[in-house]
PDB file of N, CA and C in Angstrom:
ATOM      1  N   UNK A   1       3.532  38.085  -8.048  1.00  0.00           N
ATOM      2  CA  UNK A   1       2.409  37.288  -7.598  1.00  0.00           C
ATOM      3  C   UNK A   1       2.316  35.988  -8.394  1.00  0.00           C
ATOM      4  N   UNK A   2       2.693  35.979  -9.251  1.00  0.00           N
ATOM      5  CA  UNK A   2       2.397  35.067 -10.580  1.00  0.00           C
ATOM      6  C   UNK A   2       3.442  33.894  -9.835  1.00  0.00           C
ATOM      7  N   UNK A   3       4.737  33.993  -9.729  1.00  0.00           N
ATOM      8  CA  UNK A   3       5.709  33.595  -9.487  1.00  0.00           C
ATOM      9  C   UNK A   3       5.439  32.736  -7.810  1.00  0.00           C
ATOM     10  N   UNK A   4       4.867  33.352  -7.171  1.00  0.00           N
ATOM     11  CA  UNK A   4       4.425  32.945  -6.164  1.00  0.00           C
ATOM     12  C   UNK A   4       3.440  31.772  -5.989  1.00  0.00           C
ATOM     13  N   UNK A   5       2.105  31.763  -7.264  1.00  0.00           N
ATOM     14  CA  UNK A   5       1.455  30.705  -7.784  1.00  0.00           C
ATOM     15  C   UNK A   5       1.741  29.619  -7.764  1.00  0.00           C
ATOM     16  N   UNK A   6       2.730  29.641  -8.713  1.00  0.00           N
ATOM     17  CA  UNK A   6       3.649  29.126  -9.741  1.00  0.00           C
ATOM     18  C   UNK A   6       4.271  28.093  -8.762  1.00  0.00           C
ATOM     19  N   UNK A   7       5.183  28.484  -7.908  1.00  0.00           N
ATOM     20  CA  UNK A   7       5.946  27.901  -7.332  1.00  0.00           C
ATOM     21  C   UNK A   7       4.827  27.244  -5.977  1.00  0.00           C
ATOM     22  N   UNK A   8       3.690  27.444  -6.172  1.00  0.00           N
ATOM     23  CA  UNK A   8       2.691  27.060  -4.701  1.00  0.00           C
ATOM     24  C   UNK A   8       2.429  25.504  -5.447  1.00  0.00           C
ATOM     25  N   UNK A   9       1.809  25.489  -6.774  1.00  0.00           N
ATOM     26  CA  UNK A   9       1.546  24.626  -7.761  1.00  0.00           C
ATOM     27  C   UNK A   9       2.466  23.844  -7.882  1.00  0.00           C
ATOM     28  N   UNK A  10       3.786  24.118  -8.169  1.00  0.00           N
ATOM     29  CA  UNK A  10       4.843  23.286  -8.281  1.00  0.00           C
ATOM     30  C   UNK A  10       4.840  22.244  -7.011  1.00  0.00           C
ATOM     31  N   UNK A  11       5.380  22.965  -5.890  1.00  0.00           N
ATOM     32  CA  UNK A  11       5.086  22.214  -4.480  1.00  0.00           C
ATOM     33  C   UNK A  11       3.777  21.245  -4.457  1.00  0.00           C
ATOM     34  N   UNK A  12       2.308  21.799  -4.914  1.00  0.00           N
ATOM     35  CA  UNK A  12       1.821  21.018  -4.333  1.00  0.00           C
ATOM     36  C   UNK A  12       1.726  19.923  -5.436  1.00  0.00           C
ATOM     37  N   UNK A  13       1.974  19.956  -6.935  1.00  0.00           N
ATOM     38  CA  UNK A  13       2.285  18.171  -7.600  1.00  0.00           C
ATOM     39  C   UNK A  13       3.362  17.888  -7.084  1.00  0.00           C
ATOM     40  N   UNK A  14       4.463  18.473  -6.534  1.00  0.00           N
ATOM     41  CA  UNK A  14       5.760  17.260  -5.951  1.00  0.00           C
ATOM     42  C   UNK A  14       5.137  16.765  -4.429  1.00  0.00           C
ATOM     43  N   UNK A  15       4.444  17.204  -4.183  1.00  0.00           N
ATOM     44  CA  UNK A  15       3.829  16.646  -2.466  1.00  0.00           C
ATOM     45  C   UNK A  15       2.816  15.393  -3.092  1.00  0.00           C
ATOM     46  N   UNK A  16       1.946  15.777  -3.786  1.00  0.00           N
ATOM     47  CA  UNK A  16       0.691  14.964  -4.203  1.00  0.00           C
ATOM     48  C   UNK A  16       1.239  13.136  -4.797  1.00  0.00           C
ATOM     49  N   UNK A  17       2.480  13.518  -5.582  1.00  0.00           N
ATOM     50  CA  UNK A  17       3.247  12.601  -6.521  1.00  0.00           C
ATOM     51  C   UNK A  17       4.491  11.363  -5.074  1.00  0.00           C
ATOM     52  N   UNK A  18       4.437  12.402  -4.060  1.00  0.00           N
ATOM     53  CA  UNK A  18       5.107  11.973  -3.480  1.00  0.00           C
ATOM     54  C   UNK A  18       4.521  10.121  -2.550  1.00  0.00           C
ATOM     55  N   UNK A  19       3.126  10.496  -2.547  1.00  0.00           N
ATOM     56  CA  UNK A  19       2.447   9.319  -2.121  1.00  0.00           C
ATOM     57  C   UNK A  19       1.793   8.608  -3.334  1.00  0.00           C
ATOM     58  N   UNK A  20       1.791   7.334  -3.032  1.00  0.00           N
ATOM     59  CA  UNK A  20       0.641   6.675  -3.764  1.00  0.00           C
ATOM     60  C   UNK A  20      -0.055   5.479  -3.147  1.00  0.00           C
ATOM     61  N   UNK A  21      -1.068   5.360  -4.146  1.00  0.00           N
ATOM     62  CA  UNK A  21      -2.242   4.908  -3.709  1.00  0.00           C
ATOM     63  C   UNK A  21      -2.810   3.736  -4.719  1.00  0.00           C
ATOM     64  N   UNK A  22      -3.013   2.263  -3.699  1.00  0.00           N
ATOM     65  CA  UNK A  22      -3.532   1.346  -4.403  1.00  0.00           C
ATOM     66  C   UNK A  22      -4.906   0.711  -4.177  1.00  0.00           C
ATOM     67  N   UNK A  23      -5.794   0.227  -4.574  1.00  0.00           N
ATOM     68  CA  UNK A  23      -6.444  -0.560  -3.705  1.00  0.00           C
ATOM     69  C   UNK A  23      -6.271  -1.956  -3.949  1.00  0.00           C
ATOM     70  N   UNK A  24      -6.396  -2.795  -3.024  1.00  0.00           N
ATOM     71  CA  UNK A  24      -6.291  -4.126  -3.056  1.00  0.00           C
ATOM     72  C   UNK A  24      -7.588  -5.145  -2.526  1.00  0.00           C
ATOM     73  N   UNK A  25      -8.048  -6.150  -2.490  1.00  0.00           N
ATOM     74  CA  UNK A  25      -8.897  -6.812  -1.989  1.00  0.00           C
ATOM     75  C   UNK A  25      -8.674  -8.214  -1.147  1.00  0.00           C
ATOM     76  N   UNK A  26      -8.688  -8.146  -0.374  1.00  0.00           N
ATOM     77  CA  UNK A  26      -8.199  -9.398   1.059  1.00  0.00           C
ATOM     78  C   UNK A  26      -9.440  -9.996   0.847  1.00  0.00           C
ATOM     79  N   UNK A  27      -9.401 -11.459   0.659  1.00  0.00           N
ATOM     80  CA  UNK A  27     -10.167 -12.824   0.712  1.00  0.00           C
ATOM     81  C   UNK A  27     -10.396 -13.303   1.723  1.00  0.00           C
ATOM     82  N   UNK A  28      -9.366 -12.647   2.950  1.00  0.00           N
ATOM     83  CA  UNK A  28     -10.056 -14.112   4.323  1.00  0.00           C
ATOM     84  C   UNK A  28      -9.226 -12.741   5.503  1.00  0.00           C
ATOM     85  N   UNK A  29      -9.318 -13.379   6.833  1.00  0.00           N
ATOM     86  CA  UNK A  29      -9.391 -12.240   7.496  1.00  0.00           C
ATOM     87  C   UNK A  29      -7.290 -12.512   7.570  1.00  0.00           C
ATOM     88  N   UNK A  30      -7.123 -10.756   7.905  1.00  0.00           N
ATOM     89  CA  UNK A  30      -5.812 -11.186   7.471  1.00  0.00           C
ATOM     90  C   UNK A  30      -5.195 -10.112   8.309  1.00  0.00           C
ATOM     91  N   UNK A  31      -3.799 -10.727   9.261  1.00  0.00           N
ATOM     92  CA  UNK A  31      -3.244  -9.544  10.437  1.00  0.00           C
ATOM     93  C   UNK A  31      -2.227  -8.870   9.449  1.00  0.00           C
ATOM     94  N   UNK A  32      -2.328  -7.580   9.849  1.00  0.00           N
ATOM     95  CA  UNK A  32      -1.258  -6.371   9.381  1.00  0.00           C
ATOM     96  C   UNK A  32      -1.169  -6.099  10.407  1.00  0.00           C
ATOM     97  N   UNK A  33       0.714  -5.648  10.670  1.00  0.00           N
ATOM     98  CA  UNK A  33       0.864  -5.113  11.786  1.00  0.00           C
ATOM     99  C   UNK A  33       0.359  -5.374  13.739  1.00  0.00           C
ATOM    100  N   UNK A  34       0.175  -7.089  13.573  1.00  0.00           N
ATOM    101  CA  UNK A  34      -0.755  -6.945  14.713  1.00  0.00           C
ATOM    102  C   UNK A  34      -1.996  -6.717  14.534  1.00  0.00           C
ATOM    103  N   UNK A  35      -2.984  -6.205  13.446  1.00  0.00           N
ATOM    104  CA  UNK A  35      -4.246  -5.895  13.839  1.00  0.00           C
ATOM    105  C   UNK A  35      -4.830  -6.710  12.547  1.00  0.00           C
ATOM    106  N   UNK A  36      -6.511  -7.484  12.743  1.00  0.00           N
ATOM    107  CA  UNK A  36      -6.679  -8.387  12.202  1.00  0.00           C
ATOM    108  C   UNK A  36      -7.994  -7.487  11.080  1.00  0.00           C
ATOM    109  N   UNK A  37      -7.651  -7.378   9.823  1.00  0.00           N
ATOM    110  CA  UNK A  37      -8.366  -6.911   9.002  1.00  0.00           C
ATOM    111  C   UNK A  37      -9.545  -7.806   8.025  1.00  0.00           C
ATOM    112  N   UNK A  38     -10.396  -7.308   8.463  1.00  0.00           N
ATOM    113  CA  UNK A  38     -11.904  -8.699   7.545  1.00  0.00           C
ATOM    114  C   UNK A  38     -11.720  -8.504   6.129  1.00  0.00           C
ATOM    115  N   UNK A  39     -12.137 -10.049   5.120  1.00  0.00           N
ATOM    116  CA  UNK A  39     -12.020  -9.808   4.040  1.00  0.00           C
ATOM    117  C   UNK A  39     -12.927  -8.604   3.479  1.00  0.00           C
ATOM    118  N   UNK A  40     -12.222  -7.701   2.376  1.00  0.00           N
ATOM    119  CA  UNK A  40     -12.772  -6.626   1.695  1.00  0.00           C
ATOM    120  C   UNK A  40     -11.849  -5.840   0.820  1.00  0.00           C
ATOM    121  N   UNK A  41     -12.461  -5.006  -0.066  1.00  0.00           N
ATOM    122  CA  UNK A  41     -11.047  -4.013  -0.150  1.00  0.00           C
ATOM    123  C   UNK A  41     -11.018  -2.936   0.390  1.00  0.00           C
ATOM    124  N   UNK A  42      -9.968  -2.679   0.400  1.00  0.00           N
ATOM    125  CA  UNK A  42      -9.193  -1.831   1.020  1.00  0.00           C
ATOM    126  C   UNK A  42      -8.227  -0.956   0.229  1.00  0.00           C
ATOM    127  N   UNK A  43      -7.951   0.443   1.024  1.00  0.00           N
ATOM    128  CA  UNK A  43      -7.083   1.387  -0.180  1.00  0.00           C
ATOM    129  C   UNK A  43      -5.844   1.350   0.874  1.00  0.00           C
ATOM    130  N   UNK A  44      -5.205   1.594  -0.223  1.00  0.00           N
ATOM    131  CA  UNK A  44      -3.441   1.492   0.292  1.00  0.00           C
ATOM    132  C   UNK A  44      -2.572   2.403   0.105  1.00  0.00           C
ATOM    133  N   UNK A  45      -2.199   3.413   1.075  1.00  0.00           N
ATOM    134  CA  UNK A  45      -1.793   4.660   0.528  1.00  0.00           C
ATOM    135  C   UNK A  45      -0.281   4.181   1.054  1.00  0.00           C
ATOM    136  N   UNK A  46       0.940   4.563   0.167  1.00  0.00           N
ATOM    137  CA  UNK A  46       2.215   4.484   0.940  1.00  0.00           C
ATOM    138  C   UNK A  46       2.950   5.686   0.598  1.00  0.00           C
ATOM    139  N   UNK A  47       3.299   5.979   1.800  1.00  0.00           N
ATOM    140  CA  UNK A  47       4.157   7.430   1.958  1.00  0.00           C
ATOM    141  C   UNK A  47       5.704   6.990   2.821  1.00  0.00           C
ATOM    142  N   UNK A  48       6.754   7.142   1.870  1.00  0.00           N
ATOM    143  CA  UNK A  48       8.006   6.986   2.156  1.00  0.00           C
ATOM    144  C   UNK A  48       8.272   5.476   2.618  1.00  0.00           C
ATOM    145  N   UNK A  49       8.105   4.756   3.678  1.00  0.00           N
ATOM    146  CA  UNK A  49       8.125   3.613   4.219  1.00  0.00           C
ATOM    147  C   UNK A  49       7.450   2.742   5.024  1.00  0.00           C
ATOM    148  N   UNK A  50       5.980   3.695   5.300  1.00  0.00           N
ATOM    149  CA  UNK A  50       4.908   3.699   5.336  1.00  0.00           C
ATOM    150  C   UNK A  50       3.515   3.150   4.698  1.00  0.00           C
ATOM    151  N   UNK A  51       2.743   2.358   4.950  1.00  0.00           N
ATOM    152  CA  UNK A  51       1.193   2.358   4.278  1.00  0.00           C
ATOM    153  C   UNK A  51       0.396   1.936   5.464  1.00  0.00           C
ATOM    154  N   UNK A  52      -0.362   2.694   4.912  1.00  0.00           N
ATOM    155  CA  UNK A  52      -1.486   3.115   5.628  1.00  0.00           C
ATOM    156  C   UNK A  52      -2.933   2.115   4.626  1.00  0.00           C
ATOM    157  N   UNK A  53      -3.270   0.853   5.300  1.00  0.00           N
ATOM    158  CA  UNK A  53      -4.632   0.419   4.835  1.00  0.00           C
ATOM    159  C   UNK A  53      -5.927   0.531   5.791  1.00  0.00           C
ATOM    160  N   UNK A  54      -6.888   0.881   4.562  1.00  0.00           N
ATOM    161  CA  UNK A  54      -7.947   1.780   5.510  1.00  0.00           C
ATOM    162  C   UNK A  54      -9.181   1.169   4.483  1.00  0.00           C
ATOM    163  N   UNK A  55     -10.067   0.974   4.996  1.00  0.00           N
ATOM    164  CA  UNK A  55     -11.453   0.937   4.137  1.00  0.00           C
ATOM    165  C   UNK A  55     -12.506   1.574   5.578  1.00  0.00           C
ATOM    166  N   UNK A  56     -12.957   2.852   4.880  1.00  0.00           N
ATOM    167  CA  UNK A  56     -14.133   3.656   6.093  1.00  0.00           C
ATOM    168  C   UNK A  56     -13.474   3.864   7.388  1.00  0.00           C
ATOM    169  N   UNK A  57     -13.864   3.583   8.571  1.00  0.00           N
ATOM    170  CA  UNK A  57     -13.087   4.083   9.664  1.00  0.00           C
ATOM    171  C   UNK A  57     -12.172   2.626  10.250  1.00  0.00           C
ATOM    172  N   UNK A  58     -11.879   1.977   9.297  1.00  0.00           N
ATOM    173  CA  UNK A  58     -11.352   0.534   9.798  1.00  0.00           C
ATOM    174  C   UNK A  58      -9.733   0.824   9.197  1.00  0.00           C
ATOM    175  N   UNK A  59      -9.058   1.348   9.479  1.00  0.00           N
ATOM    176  CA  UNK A  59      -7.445   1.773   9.291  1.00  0.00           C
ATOM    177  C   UNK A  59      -6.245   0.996  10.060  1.00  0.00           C
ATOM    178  N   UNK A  60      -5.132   0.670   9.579  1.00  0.00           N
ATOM    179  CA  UNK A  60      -4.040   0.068   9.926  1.00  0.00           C
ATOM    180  C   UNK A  60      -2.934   0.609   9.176  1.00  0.00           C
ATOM    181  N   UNK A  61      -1.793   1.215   9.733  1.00  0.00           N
ATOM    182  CA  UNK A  61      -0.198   1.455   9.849  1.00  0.00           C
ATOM    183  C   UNK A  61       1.077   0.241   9.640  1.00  0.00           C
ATOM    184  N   UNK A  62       1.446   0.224   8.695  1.00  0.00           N
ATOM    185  CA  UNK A  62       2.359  -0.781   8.651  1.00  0.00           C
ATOM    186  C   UNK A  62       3.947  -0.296   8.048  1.00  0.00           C
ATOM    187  N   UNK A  63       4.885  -1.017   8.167  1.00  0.00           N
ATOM    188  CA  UNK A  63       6.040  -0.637   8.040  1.00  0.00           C
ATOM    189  C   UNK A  63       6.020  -1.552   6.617  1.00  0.00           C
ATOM    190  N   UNK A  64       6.757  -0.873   5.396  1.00  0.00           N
ATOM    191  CA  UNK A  64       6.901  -1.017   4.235  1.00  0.00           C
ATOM    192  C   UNK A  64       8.353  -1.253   3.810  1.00  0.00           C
ATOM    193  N   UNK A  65       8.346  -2.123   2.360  1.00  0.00           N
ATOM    194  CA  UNK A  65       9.527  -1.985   1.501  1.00  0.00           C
ATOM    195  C   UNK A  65       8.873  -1.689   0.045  1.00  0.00           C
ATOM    196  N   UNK A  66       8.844  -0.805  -0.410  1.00  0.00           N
ATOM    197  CA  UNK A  66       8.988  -1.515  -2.035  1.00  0.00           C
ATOM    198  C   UNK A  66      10.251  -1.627  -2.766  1.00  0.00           C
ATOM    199  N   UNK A  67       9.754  -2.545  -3.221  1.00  0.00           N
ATOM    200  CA  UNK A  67      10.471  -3.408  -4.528  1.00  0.00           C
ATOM    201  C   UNK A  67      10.436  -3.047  -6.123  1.00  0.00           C
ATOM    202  N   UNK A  68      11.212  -3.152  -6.994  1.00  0.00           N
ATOM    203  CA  UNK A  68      10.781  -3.324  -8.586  1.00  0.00           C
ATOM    204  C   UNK A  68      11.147  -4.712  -8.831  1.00  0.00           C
ATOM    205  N   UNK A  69      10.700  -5.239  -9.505  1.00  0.00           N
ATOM    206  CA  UNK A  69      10.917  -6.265  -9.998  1.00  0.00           C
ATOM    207  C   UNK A  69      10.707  -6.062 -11.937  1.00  0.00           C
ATOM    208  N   UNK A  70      11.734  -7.186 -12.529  1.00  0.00           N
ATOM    209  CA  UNK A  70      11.758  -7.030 -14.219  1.00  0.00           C
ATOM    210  C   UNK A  70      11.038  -7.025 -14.572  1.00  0.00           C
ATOM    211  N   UNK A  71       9.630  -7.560 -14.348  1.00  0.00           N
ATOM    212  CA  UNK A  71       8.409  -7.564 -15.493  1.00  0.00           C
ATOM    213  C   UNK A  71       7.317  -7.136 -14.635  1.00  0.00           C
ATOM    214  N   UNK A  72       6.692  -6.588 -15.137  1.00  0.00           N
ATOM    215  CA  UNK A  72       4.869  -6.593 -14.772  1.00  0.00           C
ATOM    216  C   UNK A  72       4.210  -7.333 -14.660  1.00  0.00           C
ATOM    217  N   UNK A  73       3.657  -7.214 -13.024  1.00  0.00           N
ATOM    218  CA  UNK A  73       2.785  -7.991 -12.859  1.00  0.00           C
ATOM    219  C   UNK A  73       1.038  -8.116 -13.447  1.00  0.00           C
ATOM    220  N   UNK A  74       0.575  -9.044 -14.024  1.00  0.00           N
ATOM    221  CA  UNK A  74      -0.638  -9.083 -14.870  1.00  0.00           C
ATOM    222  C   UNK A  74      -1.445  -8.758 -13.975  1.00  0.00           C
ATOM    223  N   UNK A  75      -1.546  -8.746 -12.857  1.00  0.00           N
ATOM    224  CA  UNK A  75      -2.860  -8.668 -12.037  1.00  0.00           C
ATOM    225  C   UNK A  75      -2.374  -8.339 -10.243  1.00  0.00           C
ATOM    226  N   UNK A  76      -3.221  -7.755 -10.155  1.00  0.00           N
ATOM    227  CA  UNK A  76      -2.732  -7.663  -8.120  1.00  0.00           C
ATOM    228  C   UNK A  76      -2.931  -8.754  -7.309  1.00  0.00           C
ATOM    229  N   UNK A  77      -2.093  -9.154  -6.453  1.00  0.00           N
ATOM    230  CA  UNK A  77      -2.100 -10.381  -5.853  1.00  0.00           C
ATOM    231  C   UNK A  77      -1.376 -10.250  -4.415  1.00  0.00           C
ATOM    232  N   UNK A  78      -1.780 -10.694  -3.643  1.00  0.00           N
ATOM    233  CA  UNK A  78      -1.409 -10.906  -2.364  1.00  0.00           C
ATOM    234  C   UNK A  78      -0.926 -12.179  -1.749  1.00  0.00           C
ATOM    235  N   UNK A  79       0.569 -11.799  -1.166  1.00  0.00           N
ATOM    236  CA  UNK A  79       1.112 -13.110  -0.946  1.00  0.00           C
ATOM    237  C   UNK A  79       1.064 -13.126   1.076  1.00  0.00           C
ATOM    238  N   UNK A  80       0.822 -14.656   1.573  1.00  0.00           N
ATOM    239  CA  UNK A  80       0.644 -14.101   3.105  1.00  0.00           C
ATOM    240  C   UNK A  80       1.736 -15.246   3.592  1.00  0.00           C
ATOM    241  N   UNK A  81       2.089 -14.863   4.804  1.00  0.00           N
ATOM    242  CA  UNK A  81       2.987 -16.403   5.655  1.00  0.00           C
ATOM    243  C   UNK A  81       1.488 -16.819   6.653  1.00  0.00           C
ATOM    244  N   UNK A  82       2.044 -18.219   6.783  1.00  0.00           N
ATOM    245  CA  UNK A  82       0.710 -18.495   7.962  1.00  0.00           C
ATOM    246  C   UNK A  82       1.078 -19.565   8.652  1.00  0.00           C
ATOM    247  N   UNK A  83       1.097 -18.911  10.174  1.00  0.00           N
ATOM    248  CA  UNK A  83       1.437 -19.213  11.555  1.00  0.00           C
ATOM    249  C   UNK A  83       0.277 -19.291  12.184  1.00  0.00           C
ATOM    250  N   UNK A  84       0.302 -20.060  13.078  1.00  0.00           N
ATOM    251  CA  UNK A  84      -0.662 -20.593  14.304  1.00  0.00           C
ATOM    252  C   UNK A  84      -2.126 -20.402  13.678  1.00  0.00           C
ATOM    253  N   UNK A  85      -2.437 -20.616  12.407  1.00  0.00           N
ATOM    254  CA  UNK A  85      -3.635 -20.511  11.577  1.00  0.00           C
ATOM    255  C   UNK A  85      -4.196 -18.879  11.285  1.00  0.00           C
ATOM    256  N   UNK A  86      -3.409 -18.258  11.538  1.00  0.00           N
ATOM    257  CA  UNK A  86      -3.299 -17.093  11.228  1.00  0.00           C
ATOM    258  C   UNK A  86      -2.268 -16.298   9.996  1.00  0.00           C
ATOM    259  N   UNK A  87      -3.344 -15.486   8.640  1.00  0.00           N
ATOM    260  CA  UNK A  87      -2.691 -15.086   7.665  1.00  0.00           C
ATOM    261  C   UNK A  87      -1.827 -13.851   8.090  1.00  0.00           C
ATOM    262  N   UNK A  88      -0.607 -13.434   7.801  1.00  0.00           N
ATOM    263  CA  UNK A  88       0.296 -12.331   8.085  1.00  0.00           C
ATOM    264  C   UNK A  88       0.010 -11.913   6.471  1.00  0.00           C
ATOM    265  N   UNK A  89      -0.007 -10.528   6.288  1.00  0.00           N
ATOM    266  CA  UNK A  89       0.185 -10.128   5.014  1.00  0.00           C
ATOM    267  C   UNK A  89       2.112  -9.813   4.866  1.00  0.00           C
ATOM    268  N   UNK A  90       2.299 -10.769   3.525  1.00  0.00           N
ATOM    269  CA  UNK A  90       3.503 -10.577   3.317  1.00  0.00           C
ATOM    270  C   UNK A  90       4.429  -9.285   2.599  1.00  0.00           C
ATOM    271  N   UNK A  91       3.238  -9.706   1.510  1.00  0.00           N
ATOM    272  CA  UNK A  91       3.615  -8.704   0.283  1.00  0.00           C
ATOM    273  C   UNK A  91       2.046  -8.726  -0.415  1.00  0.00           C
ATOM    274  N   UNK A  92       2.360  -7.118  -1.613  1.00  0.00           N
ATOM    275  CA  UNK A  92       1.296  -6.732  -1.899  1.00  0.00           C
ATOM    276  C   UNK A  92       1.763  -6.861  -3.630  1.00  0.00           C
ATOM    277  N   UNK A  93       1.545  -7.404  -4.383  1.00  0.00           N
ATOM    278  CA  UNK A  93       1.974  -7.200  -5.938  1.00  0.00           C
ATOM    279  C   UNK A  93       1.038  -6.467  -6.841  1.00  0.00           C
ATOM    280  N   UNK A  94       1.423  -5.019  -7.196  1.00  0.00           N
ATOM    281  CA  UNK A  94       0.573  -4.080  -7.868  1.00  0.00           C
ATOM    282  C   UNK A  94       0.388  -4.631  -9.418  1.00  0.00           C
ATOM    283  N   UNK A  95      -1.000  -5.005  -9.903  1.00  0.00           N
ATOM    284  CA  UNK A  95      -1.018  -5.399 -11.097  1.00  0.00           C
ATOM    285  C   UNK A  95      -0.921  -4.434 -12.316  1.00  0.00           C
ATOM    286  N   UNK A  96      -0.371  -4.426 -13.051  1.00  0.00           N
ATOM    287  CA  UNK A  96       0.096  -3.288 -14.166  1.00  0.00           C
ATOM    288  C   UNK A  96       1.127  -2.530 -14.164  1.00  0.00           C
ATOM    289  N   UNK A  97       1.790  -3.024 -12.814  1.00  0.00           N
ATOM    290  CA  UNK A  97       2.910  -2.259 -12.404  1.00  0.00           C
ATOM    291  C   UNK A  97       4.687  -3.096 -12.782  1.00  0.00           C
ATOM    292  N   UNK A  98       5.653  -2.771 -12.202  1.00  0.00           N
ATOM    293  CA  UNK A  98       6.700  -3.740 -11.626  1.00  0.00           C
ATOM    294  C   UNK A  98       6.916  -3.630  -9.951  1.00  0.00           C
ATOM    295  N   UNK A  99       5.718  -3.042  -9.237  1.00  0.00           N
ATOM    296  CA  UNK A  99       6.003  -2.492  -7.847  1.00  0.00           C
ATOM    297  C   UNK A  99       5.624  -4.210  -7.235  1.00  0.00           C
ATOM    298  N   UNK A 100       6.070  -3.756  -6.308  1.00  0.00           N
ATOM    299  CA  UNK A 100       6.402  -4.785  -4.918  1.00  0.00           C
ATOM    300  C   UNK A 100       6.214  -4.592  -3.683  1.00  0.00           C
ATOM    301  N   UNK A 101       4.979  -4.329  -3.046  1.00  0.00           N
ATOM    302  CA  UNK A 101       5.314  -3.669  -1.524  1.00  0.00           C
ATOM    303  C   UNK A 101       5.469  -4.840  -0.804  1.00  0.00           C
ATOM    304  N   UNK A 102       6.287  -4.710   0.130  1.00  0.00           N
ATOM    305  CA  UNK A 102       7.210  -5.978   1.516  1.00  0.00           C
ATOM    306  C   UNK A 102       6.339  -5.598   2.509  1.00  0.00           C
ATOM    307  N   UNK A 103       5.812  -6.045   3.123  1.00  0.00           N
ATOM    308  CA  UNK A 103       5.599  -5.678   4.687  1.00  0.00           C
ATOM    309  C   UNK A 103       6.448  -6.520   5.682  1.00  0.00           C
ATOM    310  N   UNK A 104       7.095  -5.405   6.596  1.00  0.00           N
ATOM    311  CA  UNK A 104       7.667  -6.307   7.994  1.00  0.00           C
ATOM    312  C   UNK A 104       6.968  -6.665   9.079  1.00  0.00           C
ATOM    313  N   UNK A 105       7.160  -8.174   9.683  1.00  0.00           N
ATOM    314  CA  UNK A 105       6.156  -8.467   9.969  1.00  0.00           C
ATOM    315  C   UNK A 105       7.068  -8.124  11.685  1.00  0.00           C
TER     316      UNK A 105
END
């Protein structure tokens, strides 16, 4: 029985570890994926190639890269392209981290 625990526990920190989770804060209204998100923050969960940004029932699906990059970034920052007066979210830079999330646009 013990053994059975054991190994339930194990599974569920390699499942839990397997996603993570940021939050970030958008300044002006900004399209992910096609869908146009109002400034606020927002939490950022990414699973495999995946993130998922959501604040309350306001959620969006996007296709992901991360990145490492050599140094740590001091602070979180958001980089956007901007077409026809409209912000695309580009990339997401995790502050304290060396992570990098890409979004395809």
């Amino acid at each position: 029985m013990r053994k059975i625990l054991f190994s339930f526990a194990t599974l569920a920190v390699a499942v839990a570890s397997a996603a993570s989770s940021y939050k970030v804060t958008l300044f002006q209204p900004t399209l992910i994926a096609g869908k146009e998100l109002q400034p606020g923050t927002y939490k950022v969960e990414v699973t495999d190639n995946k993130a998922v940004i959501s604040k309350g029932k306001n959620s969006v699906e996007a296709n992901v890269r991360a990145e490492n990059e050599s140094t740590k970034f001091s602070s979180t920052s958001v980089r956007y392209s901007n077409g026809d007066g409209k912000y695309k979210l580009q990339e997401i830079r995790i502050g304290g981290t060396t992570t990098k999330l890409v979004f395809e646009n």
